[in-house]
Protein backbone atom coordinates (compact mmCIF):
# COMPACT_ATOMS: atom_id res chain seq x y z
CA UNK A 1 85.87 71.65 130.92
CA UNK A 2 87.21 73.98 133.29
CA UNK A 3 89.86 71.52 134.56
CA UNK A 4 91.01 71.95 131.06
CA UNK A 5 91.19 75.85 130.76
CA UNK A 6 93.11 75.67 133.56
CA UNK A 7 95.79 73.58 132.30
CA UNK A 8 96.31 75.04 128.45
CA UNK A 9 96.25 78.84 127.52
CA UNK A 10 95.26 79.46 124.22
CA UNK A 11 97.26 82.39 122.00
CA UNK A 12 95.91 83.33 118.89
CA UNK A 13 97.79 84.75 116.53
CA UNK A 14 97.67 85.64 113.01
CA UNK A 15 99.36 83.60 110.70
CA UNK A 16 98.43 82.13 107.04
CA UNK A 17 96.07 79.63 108.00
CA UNK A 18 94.05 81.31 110.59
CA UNK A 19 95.34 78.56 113.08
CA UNK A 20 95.39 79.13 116.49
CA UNK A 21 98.85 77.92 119.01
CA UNK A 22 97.54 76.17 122.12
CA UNK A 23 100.66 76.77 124.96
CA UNK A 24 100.32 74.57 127.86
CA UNK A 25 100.89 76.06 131.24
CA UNK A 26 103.93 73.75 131.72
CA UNK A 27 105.06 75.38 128.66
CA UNK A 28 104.39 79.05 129.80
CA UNK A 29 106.42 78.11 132.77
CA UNK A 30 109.40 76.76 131.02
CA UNK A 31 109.68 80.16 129.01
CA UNK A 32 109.87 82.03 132.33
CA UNK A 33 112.50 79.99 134.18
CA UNK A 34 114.92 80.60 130.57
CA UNK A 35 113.89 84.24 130.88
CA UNK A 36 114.73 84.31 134.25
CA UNK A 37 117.90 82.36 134.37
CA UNK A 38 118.71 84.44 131.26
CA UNK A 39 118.63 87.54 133.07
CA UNK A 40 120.14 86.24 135.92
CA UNK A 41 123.41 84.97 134.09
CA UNK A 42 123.49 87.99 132.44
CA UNK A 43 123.67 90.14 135.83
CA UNK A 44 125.88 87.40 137.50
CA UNK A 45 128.32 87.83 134.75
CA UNK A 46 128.10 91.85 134.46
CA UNK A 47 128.75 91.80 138.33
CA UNK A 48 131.80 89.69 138.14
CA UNK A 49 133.44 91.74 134.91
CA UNK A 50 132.36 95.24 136.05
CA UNK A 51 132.98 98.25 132.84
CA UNK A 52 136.24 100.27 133.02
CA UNK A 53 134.95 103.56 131.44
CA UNK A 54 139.01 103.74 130.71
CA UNK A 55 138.92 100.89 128.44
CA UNK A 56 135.72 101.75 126.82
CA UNK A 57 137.12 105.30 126.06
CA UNK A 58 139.92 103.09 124.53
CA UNK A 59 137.84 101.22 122.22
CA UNK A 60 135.76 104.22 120.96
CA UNK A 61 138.83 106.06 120.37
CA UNK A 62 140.33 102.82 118.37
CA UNK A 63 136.90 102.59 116.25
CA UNK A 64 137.59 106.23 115.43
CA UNK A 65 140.98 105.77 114.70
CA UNK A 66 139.62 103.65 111.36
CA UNK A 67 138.69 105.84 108.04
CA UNK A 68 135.90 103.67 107.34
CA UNK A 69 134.12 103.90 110.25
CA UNK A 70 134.96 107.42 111.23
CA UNK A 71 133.03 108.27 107.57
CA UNK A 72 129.67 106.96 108.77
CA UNK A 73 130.03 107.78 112.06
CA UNK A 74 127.63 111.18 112.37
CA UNK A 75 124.60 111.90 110.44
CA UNK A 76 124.49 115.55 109.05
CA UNK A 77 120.48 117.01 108.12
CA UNK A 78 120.27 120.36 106.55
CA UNK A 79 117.88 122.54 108.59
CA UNK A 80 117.31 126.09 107.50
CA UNK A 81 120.33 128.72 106.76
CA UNK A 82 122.20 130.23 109.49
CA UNK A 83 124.08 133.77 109.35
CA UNK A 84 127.58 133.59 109.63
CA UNK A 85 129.83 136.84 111.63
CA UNK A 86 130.59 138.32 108.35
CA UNK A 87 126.72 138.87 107.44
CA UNK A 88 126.41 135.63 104.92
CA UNK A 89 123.33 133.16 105.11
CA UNK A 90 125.05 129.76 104.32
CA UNK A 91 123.05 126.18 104.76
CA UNK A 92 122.65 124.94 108.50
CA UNK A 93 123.23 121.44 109.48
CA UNK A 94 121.85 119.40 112.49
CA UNK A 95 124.64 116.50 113.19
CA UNK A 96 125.08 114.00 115.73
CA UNK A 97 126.02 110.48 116.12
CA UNK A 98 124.91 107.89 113.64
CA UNK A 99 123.24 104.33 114.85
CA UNK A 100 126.62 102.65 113.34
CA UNK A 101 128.42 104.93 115.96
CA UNK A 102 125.91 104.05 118.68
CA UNK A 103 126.39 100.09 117.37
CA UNK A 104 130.24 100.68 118.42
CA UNK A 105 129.30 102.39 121.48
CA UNK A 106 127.54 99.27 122.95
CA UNK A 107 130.19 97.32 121.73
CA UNK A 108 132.50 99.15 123.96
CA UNK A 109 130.75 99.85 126.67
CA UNK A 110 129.94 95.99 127.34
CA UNK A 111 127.54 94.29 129.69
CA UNK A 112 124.37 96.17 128.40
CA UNK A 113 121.03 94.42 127.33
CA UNK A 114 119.35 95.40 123.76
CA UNK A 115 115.94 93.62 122.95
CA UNK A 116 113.04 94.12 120.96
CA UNK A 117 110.08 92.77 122.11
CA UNK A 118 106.88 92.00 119.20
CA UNK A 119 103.76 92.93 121.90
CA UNK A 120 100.70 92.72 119.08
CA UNK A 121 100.65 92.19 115.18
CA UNK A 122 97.42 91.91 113.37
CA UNK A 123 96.84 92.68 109.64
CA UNK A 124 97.47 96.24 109.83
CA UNK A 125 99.68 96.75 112.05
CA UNK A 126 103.01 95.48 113.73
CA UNK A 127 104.28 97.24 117.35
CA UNK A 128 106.69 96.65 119.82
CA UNK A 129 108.71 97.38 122.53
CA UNK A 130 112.90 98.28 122.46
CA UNK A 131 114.98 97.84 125.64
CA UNK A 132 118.14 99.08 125.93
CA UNK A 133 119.96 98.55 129.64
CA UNK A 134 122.56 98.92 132.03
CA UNK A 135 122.95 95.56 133.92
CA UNK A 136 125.44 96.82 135.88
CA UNK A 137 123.35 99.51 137.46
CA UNK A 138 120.06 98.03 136.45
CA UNK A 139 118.97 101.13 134.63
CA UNK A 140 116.70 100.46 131.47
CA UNK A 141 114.93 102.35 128.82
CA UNK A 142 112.14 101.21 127.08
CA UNK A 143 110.79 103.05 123.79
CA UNK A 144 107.65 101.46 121.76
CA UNK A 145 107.26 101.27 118.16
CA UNK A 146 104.92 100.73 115.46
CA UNK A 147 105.19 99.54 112.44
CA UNK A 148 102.38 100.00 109.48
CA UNK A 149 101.85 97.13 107.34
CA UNK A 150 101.28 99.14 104.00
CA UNK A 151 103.89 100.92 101.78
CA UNK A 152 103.64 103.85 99.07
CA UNK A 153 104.68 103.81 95.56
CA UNK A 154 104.79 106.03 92.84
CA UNK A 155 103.87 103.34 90.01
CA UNK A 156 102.22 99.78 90.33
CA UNK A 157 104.47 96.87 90.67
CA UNK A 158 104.31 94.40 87.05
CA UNK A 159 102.00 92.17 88.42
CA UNK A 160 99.77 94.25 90.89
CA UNK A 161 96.66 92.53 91.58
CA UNK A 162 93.50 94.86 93.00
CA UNK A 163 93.59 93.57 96.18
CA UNK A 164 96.61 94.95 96.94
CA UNK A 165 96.07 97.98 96.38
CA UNK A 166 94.60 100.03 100.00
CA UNK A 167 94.09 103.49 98.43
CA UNK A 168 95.53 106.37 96.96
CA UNK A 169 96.34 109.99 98.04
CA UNK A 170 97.90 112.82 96.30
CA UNK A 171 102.12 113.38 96.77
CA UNK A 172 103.60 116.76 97.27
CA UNK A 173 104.35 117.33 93.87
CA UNK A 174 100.85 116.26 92.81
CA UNK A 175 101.42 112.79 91.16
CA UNK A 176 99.72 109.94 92.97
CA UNK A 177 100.96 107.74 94.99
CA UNK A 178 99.45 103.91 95.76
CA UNK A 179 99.14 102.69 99.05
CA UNK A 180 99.62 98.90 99.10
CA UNK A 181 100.03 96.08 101.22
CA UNK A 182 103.23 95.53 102.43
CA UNK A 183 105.17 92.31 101.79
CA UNK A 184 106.39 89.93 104.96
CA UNK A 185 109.73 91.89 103.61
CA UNK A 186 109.14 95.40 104.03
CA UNK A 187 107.39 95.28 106.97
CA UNK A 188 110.78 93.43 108.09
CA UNK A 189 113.42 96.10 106.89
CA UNK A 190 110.77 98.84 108.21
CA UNK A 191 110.89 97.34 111.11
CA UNK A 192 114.54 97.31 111.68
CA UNK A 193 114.95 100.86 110.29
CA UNK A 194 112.56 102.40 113.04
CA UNK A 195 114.18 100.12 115.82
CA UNK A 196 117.87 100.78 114.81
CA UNK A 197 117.37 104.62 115.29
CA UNK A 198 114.95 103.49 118.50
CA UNK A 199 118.35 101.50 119.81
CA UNK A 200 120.82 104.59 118.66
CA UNK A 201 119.08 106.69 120.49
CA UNK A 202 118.59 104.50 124.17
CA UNK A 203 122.25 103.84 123.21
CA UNK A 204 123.41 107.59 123.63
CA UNK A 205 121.61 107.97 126.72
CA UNK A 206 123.34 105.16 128.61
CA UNK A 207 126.98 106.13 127.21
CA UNK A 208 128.99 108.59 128.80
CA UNK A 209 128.52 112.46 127.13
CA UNK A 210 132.05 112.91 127.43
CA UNK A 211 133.51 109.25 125.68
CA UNK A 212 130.69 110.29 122.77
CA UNK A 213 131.82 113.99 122.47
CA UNK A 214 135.97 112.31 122.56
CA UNK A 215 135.11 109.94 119.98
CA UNK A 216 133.31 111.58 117.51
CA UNK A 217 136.16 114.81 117.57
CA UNK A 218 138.66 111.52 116.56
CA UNK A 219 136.38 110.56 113.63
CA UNK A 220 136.69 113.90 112.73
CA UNK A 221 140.49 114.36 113.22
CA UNK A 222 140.97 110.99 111.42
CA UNK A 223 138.94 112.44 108.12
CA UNK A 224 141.14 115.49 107.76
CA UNK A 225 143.75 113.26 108.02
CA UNK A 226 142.76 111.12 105.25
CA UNK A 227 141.90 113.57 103.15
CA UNK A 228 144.78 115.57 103.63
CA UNK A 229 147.09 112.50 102.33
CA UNK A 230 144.49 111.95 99.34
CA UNK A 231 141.56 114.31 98.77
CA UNK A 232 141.09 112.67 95.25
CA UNK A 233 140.64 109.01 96.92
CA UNK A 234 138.07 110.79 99.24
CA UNK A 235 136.05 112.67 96.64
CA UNK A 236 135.98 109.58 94.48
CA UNK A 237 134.87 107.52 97.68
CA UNK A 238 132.26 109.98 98.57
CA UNK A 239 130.78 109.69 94.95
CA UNK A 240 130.70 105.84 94.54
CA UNK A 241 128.86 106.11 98.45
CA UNK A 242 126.29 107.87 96.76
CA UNK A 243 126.05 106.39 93.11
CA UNK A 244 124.88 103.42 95.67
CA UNK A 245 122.09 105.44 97.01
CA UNK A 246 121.05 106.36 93.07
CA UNK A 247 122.53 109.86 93.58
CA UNK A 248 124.37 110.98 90.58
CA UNK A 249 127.65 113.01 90.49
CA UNK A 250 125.73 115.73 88.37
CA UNK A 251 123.47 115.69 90.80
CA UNK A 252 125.86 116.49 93.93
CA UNK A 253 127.85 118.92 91.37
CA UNK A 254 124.37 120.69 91.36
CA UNK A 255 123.81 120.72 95.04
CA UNK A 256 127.02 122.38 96.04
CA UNK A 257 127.36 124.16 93.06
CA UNK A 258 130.60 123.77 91.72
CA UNK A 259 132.21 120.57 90.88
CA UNK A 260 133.67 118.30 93.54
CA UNK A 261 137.02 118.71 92.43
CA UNK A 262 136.63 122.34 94.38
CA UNK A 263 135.31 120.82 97.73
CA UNK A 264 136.81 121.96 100.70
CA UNK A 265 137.00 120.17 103.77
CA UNK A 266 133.78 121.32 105.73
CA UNK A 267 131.47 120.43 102.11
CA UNK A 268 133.16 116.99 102.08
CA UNK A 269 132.83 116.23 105.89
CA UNK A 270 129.00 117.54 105.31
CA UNK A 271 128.37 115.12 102.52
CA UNK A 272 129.78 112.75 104.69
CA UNK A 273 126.93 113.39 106.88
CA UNK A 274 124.20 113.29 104.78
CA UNK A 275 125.19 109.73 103.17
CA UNK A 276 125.28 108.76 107.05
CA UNK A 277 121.58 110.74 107.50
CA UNK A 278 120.47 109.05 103.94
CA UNK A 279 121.63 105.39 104.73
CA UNK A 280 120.25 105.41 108.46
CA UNK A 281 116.48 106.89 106.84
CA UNK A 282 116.47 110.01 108.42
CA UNK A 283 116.33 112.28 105.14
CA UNK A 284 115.79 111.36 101.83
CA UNK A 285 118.17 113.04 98.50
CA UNK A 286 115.18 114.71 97.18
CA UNK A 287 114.91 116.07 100.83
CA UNK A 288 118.07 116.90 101.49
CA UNK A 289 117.75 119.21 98.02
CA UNK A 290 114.54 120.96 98.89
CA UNK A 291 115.97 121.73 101.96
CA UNK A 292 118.70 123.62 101.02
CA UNK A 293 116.49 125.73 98.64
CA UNK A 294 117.00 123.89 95.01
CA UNK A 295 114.66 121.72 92.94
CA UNK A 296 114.89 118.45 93.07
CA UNK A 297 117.27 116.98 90.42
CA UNK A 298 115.27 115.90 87.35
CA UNK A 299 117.54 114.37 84.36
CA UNK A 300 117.31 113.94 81.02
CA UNK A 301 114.29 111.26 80.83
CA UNK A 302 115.22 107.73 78.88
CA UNK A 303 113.65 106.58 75.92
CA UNK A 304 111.35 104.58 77.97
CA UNK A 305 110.09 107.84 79.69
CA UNK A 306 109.23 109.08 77.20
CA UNK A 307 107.36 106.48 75.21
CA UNK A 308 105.35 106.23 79.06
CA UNK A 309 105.10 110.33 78.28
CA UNK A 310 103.48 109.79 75.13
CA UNK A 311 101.09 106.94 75.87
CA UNK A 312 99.80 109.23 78.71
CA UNK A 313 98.92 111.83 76.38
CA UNK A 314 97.63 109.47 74.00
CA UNK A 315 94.88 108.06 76.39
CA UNK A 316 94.05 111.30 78.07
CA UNK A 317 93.00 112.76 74.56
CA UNK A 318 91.24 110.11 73.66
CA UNK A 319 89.69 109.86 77.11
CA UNK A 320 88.25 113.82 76.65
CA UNK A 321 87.32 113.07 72.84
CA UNK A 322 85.22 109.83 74.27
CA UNK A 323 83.24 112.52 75.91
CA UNK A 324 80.26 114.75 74.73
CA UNK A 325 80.18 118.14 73.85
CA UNK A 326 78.76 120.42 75.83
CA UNK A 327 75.36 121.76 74.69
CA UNK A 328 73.76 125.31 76.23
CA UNK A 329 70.23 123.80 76.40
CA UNK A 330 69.93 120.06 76.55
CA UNK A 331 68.95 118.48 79.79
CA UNK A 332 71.23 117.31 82.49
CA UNK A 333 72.45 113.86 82.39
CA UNK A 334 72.92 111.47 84.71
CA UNK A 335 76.70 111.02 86.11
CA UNK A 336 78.56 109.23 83.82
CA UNK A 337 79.71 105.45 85.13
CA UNK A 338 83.55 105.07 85.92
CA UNK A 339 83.65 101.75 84.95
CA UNK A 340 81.24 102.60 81.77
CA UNK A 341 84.20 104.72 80.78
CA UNK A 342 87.19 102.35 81.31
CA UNK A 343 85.39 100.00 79.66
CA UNK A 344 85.38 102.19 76.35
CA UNK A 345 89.42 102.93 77.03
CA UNK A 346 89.80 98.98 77.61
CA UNK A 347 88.02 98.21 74.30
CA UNK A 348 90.47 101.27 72.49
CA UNK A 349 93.58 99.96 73.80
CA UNK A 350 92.77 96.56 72.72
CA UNK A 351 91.99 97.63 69.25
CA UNK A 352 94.23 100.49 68.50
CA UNK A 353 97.00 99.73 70.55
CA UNK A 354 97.58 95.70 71.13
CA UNK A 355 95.55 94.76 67.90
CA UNK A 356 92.55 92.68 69.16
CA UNK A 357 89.12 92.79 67.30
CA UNK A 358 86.58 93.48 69.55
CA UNK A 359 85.19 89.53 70.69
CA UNK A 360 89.00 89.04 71.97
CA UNK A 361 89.00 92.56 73.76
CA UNK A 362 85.85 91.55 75.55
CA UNK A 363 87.12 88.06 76.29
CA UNK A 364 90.20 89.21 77.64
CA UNK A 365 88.34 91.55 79.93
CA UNK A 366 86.94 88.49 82.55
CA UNK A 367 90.24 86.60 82.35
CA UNK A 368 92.39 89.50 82.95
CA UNK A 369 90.31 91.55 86.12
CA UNK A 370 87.95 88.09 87.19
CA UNK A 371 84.74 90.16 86.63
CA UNK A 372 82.05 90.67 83.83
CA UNK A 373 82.15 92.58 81.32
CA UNK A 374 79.36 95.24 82.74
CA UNK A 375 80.37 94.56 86.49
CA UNK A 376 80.95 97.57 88.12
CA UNK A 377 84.34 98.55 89.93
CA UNK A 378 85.57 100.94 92.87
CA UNK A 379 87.87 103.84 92.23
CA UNK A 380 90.99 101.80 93.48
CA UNK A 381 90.95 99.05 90.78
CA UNK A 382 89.49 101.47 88.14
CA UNK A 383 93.34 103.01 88.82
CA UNK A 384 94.80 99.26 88.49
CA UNK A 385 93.19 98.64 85.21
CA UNK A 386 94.40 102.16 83.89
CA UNK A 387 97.82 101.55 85.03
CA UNK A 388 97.88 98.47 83.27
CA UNK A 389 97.00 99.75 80.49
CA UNK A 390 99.98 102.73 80.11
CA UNK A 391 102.46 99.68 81.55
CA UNK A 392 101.37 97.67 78.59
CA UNK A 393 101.36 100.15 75.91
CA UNK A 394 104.71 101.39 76.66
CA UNK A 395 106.03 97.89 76.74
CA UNK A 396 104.56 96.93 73.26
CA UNK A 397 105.94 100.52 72.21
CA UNK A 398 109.48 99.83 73.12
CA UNK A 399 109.49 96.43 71.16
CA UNK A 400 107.96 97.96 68.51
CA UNK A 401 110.42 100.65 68.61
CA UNK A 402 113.39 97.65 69.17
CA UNK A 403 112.63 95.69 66.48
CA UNK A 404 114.08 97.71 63.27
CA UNK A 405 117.79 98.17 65.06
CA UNK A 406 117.13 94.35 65.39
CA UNK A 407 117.14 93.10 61.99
């Protein structure tokens, strides 16, 4: 038995199945003479085609010589106001290079390592370790990352099941927001969002201060350029960047305040910045507005708004009306039961709302959640069932309201 501990390591790791990986010790040694040769092909070959910092300054400066890369080239964050000479507050911006520039700065620079390393995953959460090196001087930094396995949204996808659903909490602006289980997905693109700016920043500390500082005063040289020849193209280009990001022109006309037919160089170079900030997930639009003192845009709501408006209302007055009045003397009563109460709002919607007698409303119940009818249930699918109920009304309000322009 111990013969045969000796000769297999067992890994468990968590997949689907539960099933456990047996590695052999042959294996394990395998894996380290690839990593090894690996790293010593790398540093053979790094040796024998040593960096001129001349021909990286080259290619940095020919990257920044290109429009389209000199546009997303530096993130700009608004940060506060700052006081200009003449006694005016205007907004303050934080800028510096963006991880696309840092992506073009490896490229350049040449013989330099970039990994990222999974260390432990379980059902929670994901971490890591990035290395970014030198393997001409054999200087490396490391940087470790985790990554949660649960995501927040502001409404409940379609087909939400309870299970998926890890809690609540309260949001800023005091609507709730549901904490669910992350898909294989988002865990992914989180993932790669939190090691790209890991990487851009490992990145900046190996290349040169002065190649970043030369490079990034050619992006800028190369947008006043371009929008010298054409400051339509580049207003329009700006906008269609951030119609992509679900930022409206009225929107950005309401940021700076005038329209962008009236932007001057520095306010298009700063938009610039915060598409860069935006896209690479340092700042979100809402953000970016509060920030510089506004409200966050809120349009004109659709049609399907505000049906969702509506059937809110509905079921929160019909949700106090369920309730007793309040009377001076009578006796205290027990606390009510949740699930007592969504029962009665189930039964309602069924009736008043989809058009079920009361049998099919009580049949329905089971099949739909996979309980009985007076089986209790926690806060967290209480809020499921609820939401189901607003997402169906307003569906079977809008074909409702469809159906007339139909015939």
């Amino acid at each position: 038995m111990k013969k045969k501990e000796d000769q297999e390591l067992v890994v468990r790791q968590q997949q689907p199945d539960n099933a456990s990986m047996v590695v052999s010790a042959d294996q394990y040694g395998h894996i380290e003479a690839r990593i090894r040769a690996d790293a010593q092909v790398r540093a053979t070959l790094a040796l024998a085609r040593p960096r001129d910092l001349d021909v990286v300054r080259e290619r940095m400066l020919k990257d920044a010589a290109r429009p389209g890369f000199a546009e997303v080239a530096r993130y700009s964050v608004p940060r506060g106001k700052k006081k200009l000479d003449s006694g005016e507050w205007v907004q303050n911006y934080i800028k510096g290079p963006s991880i696309r520039f840092a992506e073009s700065a490896l490229r350049a620079m040449g013989n330099v390592l970039v990994d990222v390393t999974i260390l432990h995953e379980s059902e929670s959460v994901r971490s890591g370790e990035v290395t970014v090196g030198d393997l001409e001087s054999n200087q490396l930094y490391r940087q470790g990352f985790t990554v949660p396995k649960v995501i927040e949204r502001r409404q409940l996808p379609k087909f939400a099941k309870a299970e998926d659903v890890v809690g609540t909490r309260l949001g800023a602006d005091g609507q709730t927001l549901y904490i669910m289980k992350a898909s294989d997905a988002d865990v992914l693109m989180l993932q790669n969002a939190i090691t790209s700016k890991i990487i851009r920043n490992l990145a900046l500390r190996l290349t040169p201060g002065d190649l970043v500082e030369d490079a990034l005063a050619a992006c800028e040289s190369t947008l006043k350029k371009a929008d010298a020849q054409d400051p339509a193209a580049a207003r329009k280009k700006i906008a269609d960047a951030f119609a992509g990001l679900n930022v409206s022109v009225i929107s950005l006309k309401k940021y700076l305040g005038h329209g962008l037919e009236q932007c001057s160089p520095l306010e298009l170079d700063d938009l610039r910045g915060i598409y860069s900030a935006i896209s690479d997930g340092h700042i979100t639009w809402g953000e970016v507005v509060k920030e510089a003192g506004g409200k966050e845009d809120k349009t004109e709501p659709t049609g399907a708004e505000k049906a969702a408006v509506k059937v809110r209302e509905r079921l929160s007055a019909r949700k106090r009306t369920a309730q007793d009045p309040v009377v001076a003397d009578a006796p205290a009563k027990p606390a009510a039961d949740p699930t007592a109460a969504l029962r009665d709002e189930w039964m309602r919607h069924c009736q008043d709302i989809v058009g079920m007698d009361e049998d099919d409303a009580r049949s329905w119940w089971p099949e739909k959640w996979g309980v009985k009818w007076n089986t209790p249930m926690d806060a967290d699918r209480i809020a499921v069932v609820r939401e189901f109920m607003v997402q169906d009304a307003l569906r079977l309000e809008q074909s409702r309201e469809r159906q007339p322009g139909e015939d």
